[in-house]
N, C-alpha and C. Protein backbone atom coordinates (compact mmCIF):
# COMPACT_ATOMS: atom_id res chain seq x y z
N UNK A 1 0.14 -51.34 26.39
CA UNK A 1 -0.01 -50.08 25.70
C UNK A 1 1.22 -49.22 26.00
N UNK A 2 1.90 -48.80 25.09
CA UNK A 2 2.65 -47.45 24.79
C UNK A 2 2.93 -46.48 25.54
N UNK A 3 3.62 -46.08 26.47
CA UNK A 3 3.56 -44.75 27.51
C UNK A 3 3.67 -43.55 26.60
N UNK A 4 3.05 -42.66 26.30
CA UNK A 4 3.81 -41.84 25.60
C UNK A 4 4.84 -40.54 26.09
N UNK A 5 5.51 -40.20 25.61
CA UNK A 5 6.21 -39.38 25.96
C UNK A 5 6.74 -37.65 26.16
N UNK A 6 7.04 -37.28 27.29
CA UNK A 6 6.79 -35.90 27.52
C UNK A 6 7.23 -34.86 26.10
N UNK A 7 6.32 -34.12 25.82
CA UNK A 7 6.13 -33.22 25.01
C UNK A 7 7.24 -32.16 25.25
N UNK A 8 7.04 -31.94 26.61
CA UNK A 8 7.93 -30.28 26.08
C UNK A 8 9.53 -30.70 27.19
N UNK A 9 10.53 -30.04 27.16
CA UNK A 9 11.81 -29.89 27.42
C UNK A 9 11.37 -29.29 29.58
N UNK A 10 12.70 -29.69 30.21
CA UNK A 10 12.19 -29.34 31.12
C UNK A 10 12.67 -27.96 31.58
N UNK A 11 12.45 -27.09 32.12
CA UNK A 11 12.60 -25.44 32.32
C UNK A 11 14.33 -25.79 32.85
N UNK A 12 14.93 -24.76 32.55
CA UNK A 12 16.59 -23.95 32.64
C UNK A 12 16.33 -24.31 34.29
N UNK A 13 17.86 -24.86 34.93
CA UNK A 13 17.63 -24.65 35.95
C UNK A 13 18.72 -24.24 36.62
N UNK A 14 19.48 -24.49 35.80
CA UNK A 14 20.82 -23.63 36.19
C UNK A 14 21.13 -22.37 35.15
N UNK A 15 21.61 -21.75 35.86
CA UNK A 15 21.56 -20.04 35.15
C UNK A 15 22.59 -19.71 34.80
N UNK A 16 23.70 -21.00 34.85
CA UNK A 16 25.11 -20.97 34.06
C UNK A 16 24.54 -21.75 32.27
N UNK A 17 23.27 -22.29 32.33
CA UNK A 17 23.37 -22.76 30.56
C UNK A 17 22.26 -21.74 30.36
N UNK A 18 21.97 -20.53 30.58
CA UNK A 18 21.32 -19.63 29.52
C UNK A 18 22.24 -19.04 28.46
N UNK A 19 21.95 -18.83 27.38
CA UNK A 19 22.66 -18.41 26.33
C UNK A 19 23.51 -17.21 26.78
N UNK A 20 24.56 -16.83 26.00
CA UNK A 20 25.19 -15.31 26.12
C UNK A 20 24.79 -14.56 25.22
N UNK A 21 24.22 -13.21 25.75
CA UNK A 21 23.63 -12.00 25.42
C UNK A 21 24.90 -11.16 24.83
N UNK A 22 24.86 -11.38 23.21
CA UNK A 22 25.81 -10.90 22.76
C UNK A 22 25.04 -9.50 21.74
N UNK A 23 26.03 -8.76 21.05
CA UNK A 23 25.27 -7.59 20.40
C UNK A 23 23.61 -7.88 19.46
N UNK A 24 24.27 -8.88 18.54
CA UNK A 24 23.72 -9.60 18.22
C UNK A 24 22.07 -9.87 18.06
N UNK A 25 21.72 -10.44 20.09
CA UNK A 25 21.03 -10.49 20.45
C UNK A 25 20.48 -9.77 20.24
N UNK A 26 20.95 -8.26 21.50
CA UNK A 26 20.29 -7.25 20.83
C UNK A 26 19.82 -6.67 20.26
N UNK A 27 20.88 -6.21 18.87
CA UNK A 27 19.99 -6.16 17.76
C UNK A 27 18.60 -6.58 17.00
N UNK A 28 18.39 -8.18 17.44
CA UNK A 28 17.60 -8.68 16.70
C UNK A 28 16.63 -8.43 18.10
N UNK A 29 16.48 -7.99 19.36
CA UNK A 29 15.61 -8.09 20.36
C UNK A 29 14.60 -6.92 19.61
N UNK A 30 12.86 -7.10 20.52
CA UNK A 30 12.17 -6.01 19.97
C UNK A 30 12.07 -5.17 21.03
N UNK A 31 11.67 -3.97 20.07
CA UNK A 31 11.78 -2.69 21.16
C UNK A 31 10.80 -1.87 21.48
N UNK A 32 10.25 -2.12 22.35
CA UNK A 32 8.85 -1.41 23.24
C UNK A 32 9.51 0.48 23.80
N UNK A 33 8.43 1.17 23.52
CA UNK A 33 7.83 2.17 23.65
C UNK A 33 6.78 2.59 24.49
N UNK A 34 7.33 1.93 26.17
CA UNK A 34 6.09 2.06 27.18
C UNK A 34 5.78 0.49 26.74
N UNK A 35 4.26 0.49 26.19
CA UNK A 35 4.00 -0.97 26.15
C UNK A 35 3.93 -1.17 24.83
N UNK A 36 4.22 -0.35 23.74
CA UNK A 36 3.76 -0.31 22.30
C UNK A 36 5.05 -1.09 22.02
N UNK A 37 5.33 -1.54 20.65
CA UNK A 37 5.96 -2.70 20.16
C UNK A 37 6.24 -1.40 18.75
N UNK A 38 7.98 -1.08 18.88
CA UNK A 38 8.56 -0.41 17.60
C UNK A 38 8.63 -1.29 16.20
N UNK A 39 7.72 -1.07 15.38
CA UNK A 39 8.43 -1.83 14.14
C UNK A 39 8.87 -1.37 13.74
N UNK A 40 10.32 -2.20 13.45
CA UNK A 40 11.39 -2.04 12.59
C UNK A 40 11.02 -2.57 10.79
N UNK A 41 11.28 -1.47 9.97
CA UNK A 41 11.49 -1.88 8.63
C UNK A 41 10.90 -0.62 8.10
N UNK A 42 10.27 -0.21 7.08
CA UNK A 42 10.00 0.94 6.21
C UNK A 42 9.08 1.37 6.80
N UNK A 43 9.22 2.34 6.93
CA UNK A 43 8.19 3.31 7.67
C UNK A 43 6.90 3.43 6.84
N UNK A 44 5.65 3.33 7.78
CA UNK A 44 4.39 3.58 6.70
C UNK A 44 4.69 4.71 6.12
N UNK A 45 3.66 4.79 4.85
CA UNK A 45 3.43 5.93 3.66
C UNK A 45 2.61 6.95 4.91
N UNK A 46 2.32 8.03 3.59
CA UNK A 46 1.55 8.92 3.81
C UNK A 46 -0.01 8.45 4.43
N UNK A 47 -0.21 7.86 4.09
CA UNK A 47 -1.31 6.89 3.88
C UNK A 47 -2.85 7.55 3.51
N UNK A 48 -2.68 8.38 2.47
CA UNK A 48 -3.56 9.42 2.10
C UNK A 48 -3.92 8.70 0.66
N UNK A 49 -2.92 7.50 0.52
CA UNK A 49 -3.63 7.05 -1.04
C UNK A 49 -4.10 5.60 -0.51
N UNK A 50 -4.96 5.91 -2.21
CA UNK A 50 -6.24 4.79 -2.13
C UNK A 50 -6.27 3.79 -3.57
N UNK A 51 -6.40 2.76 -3.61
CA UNK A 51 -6.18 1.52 -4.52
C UNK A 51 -7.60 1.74 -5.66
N UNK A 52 -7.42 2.17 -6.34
CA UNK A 52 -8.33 2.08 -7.49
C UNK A 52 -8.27 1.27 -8.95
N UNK A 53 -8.90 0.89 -9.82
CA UNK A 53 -8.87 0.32 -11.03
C UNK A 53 -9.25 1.17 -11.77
N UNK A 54 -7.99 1.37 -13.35
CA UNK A 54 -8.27 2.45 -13.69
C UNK A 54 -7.82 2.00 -15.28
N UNK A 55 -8.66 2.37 -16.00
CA UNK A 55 -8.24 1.59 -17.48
C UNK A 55 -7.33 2.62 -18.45
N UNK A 56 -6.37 2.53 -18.73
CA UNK A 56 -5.30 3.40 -18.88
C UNK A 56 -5.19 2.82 -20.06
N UNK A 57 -4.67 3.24 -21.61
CA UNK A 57 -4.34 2.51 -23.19
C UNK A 57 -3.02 1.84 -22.40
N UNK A 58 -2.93 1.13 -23.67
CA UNK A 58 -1.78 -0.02 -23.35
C UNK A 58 -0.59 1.36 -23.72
N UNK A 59 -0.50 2.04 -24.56
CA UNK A 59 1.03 2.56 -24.98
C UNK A 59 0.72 3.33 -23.98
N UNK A 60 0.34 4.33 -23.36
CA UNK A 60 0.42 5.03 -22.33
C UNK A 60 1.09 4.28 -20.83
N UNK A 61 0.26 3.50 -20.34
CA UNK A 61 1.16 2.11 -19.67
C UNK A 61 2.68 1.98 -19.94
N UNK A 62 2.80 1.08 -21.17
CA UNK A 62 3.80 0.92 -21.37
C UNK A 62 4.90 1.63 -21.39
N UNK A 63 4.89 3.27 -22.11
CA UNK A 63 5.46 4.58 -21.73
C UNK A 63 5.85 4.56 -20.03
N UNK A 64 4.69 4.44 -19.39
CA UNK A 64 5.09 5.02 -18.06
C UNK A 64 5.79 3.65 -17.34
N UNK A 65 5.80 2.40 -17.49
CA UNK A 65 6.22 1.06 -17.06
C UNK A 65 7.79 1.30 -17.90
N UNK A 66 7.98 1.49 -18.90
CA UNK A 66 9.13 1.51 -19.51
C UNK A 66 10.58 2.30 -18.70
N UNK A 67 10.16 3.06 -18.09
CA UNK A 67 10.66 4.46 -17.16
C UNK A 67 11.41 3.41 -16.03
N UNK A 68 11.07 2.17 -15.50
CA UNK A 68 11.35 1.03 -14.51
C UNK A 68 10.78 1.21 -13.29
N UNK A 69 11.42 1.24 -12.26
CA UNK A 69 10.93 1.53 -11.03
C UNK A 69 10.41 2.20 -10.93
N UNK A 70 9.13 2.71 -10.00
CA UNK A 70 8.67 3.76 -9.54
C UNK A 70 7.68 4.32 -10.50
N UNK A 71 7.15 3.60 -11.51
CA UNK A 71 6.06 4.30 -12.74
C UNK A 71 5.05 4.54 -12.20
N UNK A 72 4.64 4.04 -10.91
CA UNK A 72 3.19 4.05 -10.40
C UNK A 72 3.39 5.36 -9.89
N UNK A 73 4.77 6.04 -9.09
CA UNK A 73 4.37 7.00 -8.25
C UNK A 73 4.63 8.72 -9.33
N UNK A 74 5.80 8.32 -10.80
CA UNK A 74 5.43 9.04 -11.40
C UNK A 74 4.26 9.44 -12.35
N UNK A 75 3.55 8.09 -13.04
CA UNK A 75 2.04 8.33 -12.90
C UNK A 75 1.04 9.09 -11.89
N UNK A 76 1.28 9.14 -10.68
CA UNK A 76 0.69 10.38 -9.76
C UNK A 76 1.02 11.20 -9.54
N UNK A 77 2.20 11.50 -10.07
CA UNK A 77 2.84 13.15 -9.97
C UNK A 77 2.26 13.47 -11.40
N UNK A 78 2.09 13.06 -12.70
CA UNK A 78 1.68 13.05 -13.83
C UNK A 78 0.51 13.86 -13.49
N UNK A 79 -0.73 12.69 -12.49
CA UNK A 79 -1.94 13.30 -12.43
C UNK A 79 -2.20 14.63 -11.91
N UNK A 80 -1.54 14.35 -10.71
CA UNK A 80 -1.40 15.47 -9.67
C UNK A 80 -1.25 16.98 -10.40
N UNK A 81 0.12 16.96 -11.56
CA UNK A 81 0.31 18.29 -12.10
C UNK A 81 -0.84 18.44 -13.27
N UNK A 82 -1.16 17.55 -13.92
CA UNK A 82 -2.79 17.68 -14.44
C UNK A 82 -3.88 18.44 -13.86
N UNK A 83 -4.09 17.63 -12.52
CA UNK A 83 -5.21 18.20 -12.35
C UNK A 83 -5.03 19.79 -11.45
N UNK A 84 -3.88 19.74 -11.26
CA UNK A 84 -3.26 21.06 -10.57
C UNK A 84 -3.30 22.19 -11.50
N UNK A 85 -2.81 22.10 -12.72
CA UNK A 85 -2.53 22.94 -13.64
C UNK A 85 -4.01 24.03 -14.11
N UNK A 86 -3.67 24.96 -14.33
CA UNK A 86 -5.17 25.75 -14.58
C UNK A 86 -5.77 25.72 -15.49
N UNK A 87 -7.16 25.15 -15.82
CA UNK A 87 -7.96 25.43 -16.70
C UNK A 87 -8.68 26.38 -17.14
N UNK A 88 -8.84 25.97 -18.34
CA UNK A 88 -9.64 26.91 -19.50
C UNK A 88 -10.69 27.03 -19.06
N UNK A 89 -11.53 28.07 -19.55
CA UNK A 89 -12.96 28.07 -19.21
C UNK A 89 -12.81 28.04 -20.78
N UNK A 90 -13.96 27.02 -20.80
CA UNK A 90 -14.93 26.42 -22.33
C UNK A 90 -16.21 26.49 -21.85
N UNK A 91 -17.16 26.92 -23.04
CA UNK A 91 -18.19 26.66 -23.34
C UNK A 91 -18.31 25.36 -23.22
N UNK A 92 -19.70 25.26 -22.24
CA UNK A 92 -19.92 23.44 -22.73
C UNK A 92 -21.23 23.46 -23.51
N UNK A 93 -20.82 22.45 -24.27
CA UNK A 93 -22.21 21.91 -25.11
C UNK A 93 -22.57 20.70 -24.77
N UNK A 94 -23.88 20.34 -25.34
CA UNK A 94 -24.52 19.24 -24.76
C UNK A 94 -23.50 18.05 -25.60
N UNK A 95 -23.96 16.92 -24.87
CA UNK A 95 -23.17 15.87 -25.73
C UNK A 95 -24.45 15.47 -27.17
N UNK A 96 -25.30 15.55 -26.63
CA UNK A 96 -26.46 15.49 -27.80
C UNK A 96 -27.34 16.44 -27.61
N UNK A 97 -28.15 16.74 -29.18
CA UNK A 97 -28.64 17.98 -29.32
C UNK A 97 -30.05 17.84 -28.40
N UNK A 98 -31.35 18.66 -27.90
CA UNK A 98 -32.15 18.42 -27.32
C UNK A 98 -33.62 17.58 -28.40
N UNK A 99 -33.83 16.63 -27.24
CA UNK A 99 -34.86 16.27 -28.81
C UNK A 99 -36.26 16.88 -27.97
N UNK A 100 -37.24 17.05 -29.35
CA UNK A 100 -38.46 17.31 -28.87
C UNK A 100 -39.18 16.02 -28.62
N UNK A 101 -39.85 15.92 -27.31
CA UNK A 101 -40.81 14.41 -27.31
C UNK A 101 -42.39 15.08 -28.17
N UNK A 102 -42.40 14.23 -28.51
CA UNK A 102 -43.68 14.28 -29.19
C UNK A 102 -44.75 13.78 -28.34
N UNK A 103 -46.01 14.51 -28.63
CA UNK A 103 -47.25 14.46 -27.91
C UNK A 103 -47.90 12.84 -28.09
N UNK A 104 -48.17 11.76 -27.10
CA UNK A 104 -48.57 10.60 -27.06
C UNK A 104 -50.02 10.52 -27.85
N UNK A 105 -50.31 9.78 -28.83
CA UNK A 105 -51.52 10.04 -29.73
C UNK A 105 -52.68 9.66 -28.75
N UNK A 106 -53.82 10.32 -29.11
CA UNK A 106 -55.08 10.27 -27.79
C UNK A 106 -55.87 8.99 -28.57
């Protein structure tokens, strides 16, 4: 039968073949904050928005997709000054008129 053979490499034992710590390195090293771990790359959002499904006409879409980049966040400045803007006071009416029920025959 087969001996099989050692899996892993054996530990550094001379401290003349560790790599050289060039800028490089650095750069790409990660960077703790006490014990917290800095991520590097785009900073989170606001994080005050929320993912909804929302059925919008196609030319309206397309209007705001046409614009290129960024249609989603001028679509919420869109809403935002909408619903910001001051309204009318209207009379409301019913959507249908009131019906009379009629008395159940005895």
């Amino acid at each position: 039968m087969p001996v099989n053979k050692r899996a892993s490499r054996p530990a550094w034992r001379d401290s003349d073949d560790a790599p050289e710590l060039t800028e490089e390195f650095f750069e790409r090293a990660d960077e703790y904050v006490g014990e917290k771990l800095v991520r590097r790359g785009r900073p989170p959002g606001s994080g005050t928005k929320e993912l909804v499904s929302l059925r919008i006409d196609r030319d309206v879409l397309s209007r705001l997709r046409a614009g290129g980049r960024g249609w989603q966040t001028r679509a919420n400045d869109i809403l935002r000054q909408a619903v910001a803007a001051p309204t009318r006071t209207t009379r409301r009416t019913p959507t249908r008129p009131p019906t009379r029920r009629s008395k159940a025959p005895a």
